[in-house]
C-alpha atoms as a PDB file:
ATOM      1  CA  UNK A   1     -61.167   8.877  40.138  1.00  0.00           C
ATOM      2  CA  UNK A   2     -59.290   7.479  42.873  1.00  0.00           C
ATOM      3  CA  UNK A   3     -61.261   4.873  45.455  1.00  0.00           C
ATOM      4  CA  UNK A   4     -61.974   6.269  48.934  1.00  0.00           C
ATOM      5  CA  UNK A   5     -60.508   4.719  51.711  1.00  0.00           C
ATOM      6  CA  UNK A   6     -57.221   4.110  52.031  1.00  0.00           C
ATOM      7  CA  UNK A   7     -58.441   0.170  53.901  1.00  0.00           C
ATOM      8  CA  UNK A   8     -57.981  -2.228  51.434  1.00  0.00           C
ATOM      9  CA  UNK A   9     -56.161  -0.175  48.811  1.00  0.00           C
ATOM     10  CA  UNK A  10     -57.209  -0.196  45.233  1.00  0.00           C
ATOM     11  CA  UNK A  11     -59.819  -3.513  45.823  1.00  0.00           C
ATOM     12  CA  UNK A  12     -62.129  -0.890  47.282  1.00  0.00           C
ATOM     13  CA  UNK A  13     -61.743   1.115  43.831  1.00  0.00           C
ATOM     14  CA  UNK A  14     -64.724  -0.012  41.893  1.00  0.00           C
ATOM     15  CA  UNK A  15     -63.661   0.701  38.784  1.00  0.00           C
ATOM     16  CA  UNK A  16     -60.212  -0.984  39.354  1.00  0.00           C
ATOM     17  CA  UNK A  17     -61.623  -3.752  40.114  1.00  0.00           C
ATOM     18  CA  UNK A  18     -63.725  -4.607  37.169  1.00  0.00           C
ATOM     19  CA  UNK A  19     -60.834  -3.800  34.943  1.00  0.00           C
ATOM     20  CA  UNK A  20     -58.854  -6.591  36.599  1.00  0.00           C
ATOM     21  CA  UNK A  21     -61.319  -8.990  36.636  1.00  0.00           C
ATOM     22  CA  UNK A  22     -61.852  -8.405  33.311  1.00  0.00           C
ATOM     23  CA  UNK A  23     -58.214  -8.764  32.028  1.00  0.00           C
ATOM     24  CA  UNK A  24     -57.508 -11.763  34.059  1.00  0.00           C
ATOM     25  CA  UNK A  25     -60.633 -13.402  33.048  1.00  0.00           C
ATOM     26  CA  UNK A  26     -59.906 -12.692  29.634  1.00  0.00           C
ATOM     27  CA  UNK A  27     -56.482 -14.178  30.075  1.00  0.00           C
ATOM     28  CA  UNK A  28     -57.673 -17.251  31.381  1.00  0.00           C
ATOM     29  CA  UNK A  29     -59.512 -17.602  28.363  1.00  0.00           C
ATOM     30  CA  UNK A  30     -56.646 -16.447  25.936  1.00  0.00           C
ATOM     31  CA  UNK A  31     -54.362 -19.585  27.615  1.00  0.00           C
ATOM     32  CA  UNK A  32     -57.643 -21.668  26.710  1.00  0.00           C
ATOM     33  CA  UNK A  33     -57.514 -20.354  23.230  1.00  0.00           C
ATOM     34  CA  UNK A  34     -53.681 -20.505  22.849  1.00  0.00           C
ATOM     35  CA  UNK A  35     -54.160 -24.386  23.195  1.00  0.00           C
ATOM     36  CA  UNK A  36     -57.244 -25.333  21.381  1.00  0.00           C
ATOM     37  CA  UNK A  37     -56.742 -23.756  17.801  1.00  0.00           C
ATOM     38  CA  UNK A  38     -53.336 -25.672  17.287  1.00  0.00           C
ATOM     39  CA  UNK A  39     -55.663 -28.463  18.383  1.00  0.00           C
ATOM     40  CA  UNK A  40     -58.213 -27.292  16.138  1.00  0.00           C
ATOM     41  CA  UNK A  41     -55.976 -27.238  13.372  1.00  0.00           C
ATOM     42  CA  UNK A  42     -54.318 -30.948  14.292  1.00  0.00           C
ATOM     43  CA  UNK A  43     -57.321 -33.146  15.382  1.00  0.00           C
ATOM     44  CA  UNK A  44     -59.943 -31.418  13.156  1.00  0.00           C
ATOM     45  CA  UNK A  45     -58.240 -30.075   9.812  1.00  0.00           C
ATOM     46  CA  UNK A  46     -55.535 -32.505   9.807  1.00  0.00           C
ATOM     47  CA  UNK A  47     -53.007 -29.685   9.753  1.00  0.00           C
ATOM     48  CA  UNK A  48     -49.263 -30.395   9.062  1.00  0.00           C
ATOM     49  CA  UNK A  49     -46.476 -28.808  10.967  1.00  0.00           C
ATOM     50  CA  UNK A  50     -45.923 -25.876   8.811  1.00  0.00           C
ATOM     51  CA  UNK A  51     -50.140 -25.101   8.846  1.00  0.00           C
ATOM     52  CA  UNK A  52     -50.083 -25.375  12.808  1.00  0.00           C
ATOM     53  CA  UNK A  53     -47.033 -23.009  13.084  1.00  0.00           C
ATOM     54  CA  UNK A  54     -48.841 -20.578  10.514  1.00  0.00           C
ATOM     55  CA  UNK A  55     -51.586 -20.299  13.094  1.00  0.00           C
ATOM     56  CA  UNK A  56     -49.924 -19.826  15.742  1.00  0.00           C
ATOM     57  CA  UNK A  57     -47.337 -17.118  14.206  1.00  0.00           C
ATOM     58  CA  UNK A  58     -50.978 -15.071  12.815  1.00  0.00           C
ATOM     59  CA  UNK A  59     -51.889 -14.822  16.120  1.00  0.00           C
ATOM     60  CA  UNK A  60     -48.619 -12.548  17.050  1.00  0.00           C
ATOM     61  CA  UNK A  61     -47.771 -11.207  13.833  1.00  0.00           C
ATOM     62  CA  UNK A  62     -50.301  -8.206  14.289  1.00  0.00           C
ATOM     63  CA  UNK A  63     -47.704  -6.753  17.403  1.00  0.00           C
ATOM     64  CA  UNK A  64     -45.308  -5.770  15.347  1.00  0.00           C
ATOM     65  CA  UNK A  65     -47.397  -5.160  12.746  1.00  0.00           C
ATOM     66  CA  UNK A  66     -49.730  -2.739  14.204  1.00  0.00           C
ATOM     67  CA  UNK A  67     -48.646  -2.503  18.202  1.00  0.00           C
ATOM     68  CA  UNK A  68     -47.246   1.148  17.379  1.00  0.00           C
ATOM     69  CA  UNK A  69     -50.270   2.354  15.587  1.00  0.00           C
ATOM     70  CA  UNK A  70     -52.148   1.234  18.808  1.00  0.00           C
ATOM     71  CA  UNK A  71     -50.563   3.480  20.492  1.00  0.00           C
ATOM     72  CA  UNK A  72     -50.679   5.938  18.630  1.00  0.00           C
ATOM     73  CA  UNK A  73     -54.515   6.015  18.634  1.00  0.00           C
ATOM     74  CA  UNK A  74     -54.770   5.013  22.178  1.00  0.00           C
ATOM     75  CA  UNK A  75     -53.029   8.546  22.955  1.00  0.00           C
ATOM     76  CA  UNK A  76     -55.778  10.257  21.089  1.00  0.00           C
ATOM     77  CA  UNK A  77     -59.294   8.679  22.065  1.00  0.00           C
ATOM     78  CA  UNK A  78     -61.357   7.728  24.782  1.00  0.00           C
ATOM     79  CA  UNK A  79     -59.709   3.674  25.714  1.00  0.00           C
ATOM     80  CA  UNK A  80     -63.352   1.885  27.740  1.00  0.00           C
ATOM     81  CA  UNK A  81     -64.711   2.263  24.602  1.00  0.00           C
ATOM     82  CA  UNK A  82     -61.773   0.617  22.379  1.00  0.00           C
ATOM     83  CA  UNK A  83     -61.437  -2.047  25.789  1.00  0.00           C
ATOM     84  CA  UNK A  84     -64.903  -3.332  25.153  1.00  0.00           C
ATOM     85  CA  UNK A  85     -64.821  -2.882  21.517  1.00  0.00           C
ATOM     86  CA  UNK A  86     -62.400  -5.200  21.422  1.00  0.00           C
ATOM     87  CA  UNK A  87     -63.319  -7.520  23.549  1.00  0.00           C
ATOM     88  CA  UNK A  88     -66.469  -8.056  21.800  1.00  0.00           C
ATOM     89  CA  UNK A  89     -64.485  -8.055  18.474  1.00  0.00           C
ATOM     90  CA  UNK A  90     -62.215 -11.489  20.109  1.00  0.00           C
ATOM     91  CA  UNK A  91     -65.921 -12.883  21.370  1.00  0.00           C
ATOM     92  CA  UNK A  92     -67.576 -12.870  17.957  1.00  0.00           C
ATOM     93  CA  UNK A  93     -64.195 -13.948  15.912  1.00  0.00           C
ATOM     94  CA  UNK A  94     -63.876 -17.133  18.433  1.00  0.00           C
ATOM     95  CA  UNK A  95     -67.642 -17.863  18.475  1.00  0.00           C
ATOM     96  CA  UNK A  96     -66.756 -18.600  14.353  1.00  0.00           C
ATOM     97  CA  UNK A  97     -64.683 -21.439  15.186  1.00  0.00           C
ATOM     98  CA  UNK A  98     -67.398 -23.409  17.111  1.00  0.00           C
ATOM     99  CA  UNK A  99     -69.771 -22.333  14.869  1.00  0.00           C
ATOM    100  CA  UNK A 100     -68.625 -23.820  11.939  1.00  0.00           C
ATOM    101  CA  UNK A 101     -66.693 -26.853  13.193  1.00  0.00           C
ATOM    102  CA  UNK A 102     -70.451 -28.048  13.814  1.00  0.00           C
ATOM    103  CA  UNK A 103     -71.636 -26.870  10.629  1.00  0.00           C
ATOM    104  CA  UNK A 104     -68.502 -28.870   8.923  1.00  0.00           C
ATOM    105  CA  UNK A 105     -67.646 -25.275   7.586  1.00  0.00           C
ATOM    106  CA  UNK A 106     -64.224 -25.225   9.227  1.00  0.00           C
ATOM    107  CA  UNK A 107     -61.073 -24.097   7.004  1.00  0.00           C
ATOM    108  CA  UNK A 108     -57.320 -23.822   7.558  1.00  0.00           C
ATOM    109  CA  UNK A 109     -57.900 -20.085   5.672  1.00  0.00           C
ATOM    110  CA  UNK A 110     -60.502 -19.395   8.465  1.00  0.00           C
ATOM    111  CA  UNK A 111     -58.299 -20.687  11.187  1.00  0.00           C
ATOM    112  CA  UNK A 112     -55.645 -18.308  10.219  1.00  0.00           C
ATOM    113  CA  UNK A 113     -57.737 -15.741   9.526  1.00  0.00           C
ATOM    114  CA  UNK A 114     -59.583 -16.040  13.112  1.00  0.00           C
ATOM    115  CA  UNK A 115     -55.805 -16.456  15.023  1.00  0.00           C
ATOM    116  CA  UNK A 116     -55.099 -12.687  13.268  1.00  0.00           C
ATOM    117  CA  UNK A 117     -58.152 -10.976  13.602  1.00  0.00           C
ATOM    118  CA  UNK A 118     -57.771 -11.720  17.275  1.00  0.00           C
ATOM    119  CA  UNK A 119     -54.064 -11.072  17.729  1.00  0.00           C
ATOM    120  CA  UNK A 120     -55.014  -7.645  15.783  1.00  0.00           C
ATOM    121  CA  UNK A 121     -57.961  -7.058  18.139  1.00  0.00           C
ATOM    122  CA  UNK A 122     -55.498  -8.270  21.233  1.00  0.00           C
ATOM    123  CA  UNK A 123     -52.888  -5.504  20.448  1.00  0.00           C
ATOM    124  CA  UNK A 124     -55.269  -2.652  20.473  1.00  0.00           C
ATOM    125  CA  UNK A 125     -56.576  -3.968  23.698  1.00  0.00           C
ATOM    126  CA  UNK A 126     -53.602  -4.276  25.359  1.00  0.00           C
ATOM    127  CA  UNK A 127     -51.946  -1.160  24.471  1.00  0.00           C
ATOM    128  CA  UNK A 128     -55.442   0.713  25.654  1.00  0.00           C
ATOM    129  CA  UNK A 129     -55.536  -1.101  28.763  1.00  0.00           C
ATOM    130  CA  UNK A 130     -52.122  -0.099  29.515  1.00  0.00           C
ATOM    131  CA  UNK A 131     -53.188   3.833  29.046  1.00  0.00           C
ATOM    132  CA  UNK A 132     -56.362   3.393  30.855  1.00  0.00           C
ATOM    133  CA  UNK A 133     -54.944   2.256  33.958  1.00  0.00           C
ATOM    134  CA  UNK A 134     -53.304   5.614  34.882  1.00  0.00           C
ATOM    135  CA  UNK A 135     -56.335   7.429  34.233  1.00  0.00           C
ATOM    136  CA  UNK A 136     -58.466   5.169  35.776  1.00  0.00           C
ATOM    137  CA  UNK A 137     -56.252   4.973  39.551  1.00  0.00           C
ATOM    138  CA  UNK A 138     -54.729   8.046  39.360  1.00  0.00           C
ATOM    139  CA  UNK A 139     -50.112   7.824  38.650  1.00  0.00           C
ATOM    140  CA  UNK A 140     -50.358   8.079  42.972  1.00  0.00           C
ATOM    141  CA  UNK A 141     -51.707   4.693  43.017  1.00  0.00           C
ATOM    142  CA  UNK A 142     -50.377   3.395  39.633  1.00  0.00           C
ATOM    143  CA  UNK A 143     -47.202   1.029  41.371  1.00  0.00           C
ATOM    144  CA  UNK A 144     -49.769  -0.422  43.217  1.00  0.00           C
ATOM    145  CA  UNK A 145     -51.820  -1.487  40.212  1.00  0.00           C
ATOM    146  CA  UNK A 146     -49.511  -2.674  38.159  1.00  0.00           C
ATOM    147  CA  UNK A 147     -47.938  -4.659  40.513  1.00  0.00           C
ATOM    148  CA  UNK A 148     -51.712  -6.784  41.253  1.00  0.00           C
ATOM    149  CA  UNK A 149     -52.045  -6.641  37.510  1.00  0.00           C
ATOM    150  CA  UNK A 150     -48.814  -8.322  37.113  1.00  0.00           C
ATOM    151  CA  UNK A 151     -49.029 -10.960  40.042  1.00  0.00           C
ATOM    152  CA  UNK A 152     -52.724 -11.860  38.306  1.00  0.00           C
ATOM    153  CA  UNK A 153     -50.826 -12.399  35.104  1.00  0.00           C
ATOM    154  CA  UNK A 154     -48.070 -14.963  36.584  1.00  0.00           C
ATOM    155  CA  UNK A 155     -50.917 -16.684  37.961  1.00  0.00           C
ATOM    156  CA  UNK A 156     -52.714 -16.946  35.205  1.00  0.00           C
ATOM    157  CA  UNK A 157     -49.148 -18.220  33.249  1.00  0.00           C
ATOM    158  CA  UNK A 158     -48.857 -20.735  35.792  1.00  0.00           C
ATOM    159  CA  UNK A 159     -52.461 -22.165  36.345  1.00  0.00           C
ATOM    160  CA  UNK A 160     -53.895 -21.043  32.824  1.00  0.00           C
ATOM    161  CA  UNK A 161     -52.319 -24.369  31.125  1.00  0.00           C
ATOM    162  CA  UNK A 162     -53.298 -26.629  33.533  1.00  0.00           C
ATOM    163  CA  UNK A 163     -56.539 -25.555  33.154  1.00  0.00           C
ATOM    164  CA  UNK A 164     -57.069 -25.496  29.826  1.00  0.00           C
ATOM    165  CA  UNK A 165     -55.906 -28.733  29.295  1.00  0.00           C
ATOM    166  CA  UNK A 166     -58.666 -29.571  31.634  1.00  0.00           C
ATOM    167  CA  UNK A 167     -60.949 -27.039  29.471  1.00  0.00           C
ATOM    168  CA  UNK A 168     -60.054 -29.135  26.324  1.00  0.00           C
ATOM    169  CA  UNK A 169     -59.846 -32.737  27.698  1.00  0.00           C
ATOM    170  CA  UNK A 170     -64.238 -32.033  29.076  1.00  0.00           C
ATOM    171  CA  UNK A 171     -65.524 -29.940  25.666  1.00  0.00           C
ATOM    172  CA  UNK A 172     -63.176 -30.656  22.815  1.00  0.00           C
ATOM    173  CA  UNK A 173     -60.948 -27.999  21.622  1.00  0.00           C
ATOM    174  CA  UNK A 174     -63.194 -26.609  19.058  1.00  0.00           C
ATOM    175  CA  UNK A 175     -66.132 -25.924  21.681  1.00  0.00           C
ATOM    176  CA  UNK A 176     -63.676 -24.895  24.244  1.00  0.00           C
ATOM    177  CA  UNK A 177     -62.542 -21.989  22.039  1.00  0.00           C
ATOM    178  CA  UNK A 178     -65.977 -21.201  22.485  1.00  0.00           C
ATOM    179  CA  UNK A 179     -65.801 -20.916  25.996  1.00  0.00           C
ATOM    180  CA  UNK A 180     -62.715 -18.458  25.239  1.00  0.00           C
ATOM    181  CA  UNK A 181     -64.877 -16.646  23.443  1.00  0.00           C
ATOM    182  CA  UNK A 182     -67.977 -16.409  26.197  1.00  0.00           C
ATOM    183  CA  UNK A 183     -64.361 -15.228  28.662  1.00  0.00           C
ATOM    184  CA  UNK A 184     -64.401 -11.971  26.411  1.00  0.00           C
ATOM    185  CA  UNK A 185     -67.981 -11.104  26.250  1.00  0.00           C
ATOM    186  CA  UNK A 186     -67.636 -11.329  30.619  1.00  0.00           C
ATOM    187  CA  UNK A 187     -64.530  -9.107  30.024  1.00  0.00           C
ATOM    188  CA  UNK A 188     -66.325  -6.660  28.353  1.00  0.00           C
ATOM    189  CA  UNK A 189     -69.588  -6.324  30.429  1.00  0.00           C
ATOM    190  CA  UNK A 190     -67.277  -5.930  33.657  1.00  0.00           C
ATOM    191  CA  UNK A 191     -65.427  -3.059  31.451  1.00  0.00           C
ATOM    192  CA  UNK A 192     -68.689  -1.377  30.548  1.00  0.00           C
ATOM    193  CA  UNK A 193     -69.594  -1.323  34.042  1.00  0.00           C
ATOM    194  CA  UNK A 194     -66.781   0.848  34.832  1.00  0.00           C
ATOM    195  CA  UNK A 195     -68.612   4.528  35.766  1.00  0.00           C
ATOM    196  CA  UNK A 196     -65.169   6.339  35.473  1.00  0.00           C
ATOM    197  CA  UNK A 197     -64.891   8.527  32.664  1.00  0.00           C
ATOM    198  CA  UNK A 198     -61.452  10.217  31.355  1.00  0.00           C
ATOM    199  CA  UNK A 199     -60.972  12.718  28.729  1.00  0.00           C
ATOM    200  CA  UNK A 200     -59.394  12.258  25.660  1.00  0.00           C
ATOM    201  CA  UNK A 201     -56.652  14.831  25.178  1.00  0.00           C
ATOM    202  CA  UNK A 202     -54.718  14.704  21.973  1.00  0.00           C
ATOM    203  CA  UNK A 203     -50.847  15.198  22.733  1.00  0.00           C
ATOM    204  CA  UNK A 204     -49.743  18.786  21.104  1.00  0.00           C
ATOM    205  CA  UNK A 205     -47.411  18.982  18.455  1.00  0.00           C
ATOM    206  CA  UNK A 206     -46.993  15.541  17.304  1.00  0.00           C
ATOM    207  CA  UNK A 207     -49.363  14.159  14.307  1.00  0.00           C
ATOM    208  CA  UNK A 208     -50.650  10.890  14.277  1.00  0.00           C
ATOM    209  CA  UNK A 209     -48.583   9.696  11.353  1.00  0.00           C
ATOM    210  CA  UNK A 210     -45.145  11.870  12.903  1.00  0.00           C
ATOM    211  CA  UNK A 211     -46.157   9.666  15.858  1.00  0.00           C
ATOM    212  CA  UNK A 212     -45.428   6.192  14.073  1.00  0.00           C
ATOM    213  CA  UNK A 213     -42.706   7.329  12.133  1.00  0.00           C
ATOM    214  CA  UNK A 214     -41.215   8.716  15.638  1.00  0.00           C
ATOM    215  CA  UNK A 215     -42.255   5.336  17.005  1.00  0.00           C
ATOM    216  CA  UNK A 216     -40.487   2.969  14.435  1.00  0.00           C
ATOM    217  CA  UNK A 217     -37.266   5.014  14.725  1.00  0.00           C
ATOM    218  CA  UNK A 218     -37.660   4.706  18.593  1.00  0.00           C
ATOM    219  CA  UNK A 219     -38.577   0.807  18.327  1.00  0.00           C
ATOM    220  CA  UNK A 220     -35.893  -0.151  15.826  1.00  0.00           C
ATOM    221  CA  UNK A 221     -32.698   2.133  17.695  1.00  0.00           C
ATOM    222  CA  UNK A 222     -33.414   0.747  21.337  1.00  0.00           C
ATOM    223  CA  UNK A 223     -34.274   4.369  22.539  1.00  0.00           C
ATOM    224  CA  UNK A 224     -30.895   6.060  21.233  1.00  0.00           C
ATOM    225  CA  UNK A 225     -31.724   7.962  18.475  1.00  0.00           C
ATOM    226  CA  UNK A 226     -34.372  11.150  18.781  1.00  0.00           C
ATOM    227  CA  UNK A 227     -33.028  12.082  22.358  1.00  0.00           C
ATOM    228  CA  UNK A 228     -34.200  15.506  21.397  1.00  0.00           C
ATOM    229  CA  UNK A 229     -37.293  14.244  20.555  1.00  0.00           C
ATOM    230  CA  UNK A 230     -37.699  12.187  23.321  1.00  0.00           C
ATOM    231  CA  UNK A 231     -37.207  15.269  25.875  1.00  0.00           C
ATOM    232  CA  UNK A 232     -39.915  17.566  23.901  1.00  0.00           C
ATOM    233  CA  UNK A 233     -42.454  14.946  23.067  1.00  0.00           C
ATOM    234  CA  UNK A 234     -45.333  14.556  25.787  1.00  0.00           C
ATOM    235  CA  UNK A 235     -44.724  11.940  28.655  1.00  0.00           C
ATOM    236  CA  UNK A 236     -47.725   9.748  27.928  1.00  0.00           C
ATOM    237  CA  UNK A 237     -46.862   9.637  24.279  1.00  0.00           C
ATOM    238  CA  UNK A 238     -43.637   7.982  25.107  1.00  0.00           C
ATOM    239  CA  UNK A 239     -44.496   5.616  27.436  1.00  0.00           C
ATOM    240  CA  UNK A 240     -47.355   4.316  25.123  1.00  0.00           C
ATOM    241  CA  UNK A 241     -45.081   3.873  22.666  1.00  0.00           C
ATOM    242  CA  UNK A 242     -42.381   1.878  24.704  1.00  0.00           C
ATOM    243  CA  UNK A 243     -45.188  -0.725  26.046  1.00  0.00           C
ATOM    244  CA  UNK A 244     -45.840  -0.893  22.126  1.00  0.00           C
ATOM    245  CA  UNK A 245     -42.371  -1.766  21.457  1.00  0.00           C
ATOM    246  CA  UNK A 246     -42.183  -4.501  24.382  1.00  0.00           C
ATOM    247  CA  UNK A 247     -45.232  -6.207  23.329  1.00  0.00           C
ATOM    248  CA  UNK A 248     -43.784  -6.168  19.720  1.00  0.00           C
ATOM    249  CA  UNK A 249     -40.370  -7.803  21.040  1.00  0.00           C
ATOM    250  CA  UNK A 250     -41.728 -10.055  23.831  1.00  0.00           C
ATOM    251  CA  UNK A 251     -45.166 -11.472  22.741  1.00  0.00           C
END
């Protein structure tokens, strides 16, 4: 699973490679899309500020919602599949908005609706991704890749708003959610052109549902309740559920 050739580190590893492009193209998009539905909401619907701040508070709501569920499932199947899944999920729910602001079919309720199907697609996505990538590089090489996946994401925090202002200002904010949404169909065709396979391998011992519960004691103590638990419980299983908690607390 690991590229050959030490020369150029993980940027010879094919399969690496696609699933960065991928996420940072799909995070330029998501800073597009972060901009233009308030806009949406303000220049086409007329939204107050309570309706704009319901929109944008949809779009996060599903991490703490569902983040640990994520995980839970993330530990238990196959991830390419639920990475381009997803993405195609985000693709068709932001192609709506377009759609029917030239149809004059537009809604606050659909607005909302399309900020928390996405969030709710976003979280399984990111929770996956964040299991793939060990089976994907191998945990040798994992340091490495997490490090170019995180200096991708600061650039992306620091050019994405720039650039969607640009985005917005050329195609209007309804069409350049649109654009957001053509971002995640070129996410997923990069992840289905990943040839690396990995096995699914339930963790032993632990149920889905003992899983979550385990998880929302874990989330909601900081980590110091269940030390037994914690010590037994499978590696993978716990660090799936930590980057669950994060993204519930930070995003």
């Amino acid at each position: 699973m690991v590229g050959s050739g030490r020369f150029g580190g993980l940027w010879r590893h094919a399969g690496f490679t696609r699933l960065w492009g991928a996420q940072s193209v799909s995070m330029f998009g998501t800073q597009v899309s972060q901009l233009a539905i308030p806009l949406v909401a303000i220049l086409s619907l007329d939204a107050s500020a309570g309706e704009v701040g319901v929109v944008a508070a949809a779009s996060t709501l599903p991490y703490p919602l569902f983040g640990l569920f994520a995980g839970v499932l993330a530990d238990r199947v196959q991830r390419r599949p639920i990475l381009i899944w997803m993405d195609l999920g985000r693709a068709a729910l932001l192609g709506v908005v377009p759609v029917c602001w030239w149809l004059d079919l537009l809604s606050w309720p659909l607005l909302v609706a399309v900020a928390f199907g996405v969030g709710t697609h976003s979280v399984s996505f990111d929770v996956a991704a964040q299991s793939y990538l060990p089976a994907l590089v191998g945990r040798e090489r994992l340091v490495e890749a997490i490090s170019k996946f995180a200096l991708s994401g600061a650039g992306t925090r620091v050019a994405g708003p720039g650039f969607a202002g640009a985005l917005i200002e050329l195609l209007s904010a309804p069409v350049a959610v649109g654009a957001d949404a053509v971002s995640f169909l070129l996410s997923g065709l990069l992840i289905a052109r990943i040839r690396e396979r990995e096995a699914a391998t339930p963790p032993p011992g632990l149920e889905c549902w003992s899983c979550e519960i385990f998880g929302v004691g874990l989330a909601s103590s900081g980590g110091t309740r269940y030390r037994d638990r914690l010590r037994r419980a499978p590696r993978r299983s716990i660090w799936l559920l930590e980057c669950s908690r994060r993204s519930s607390c930070f995003s």
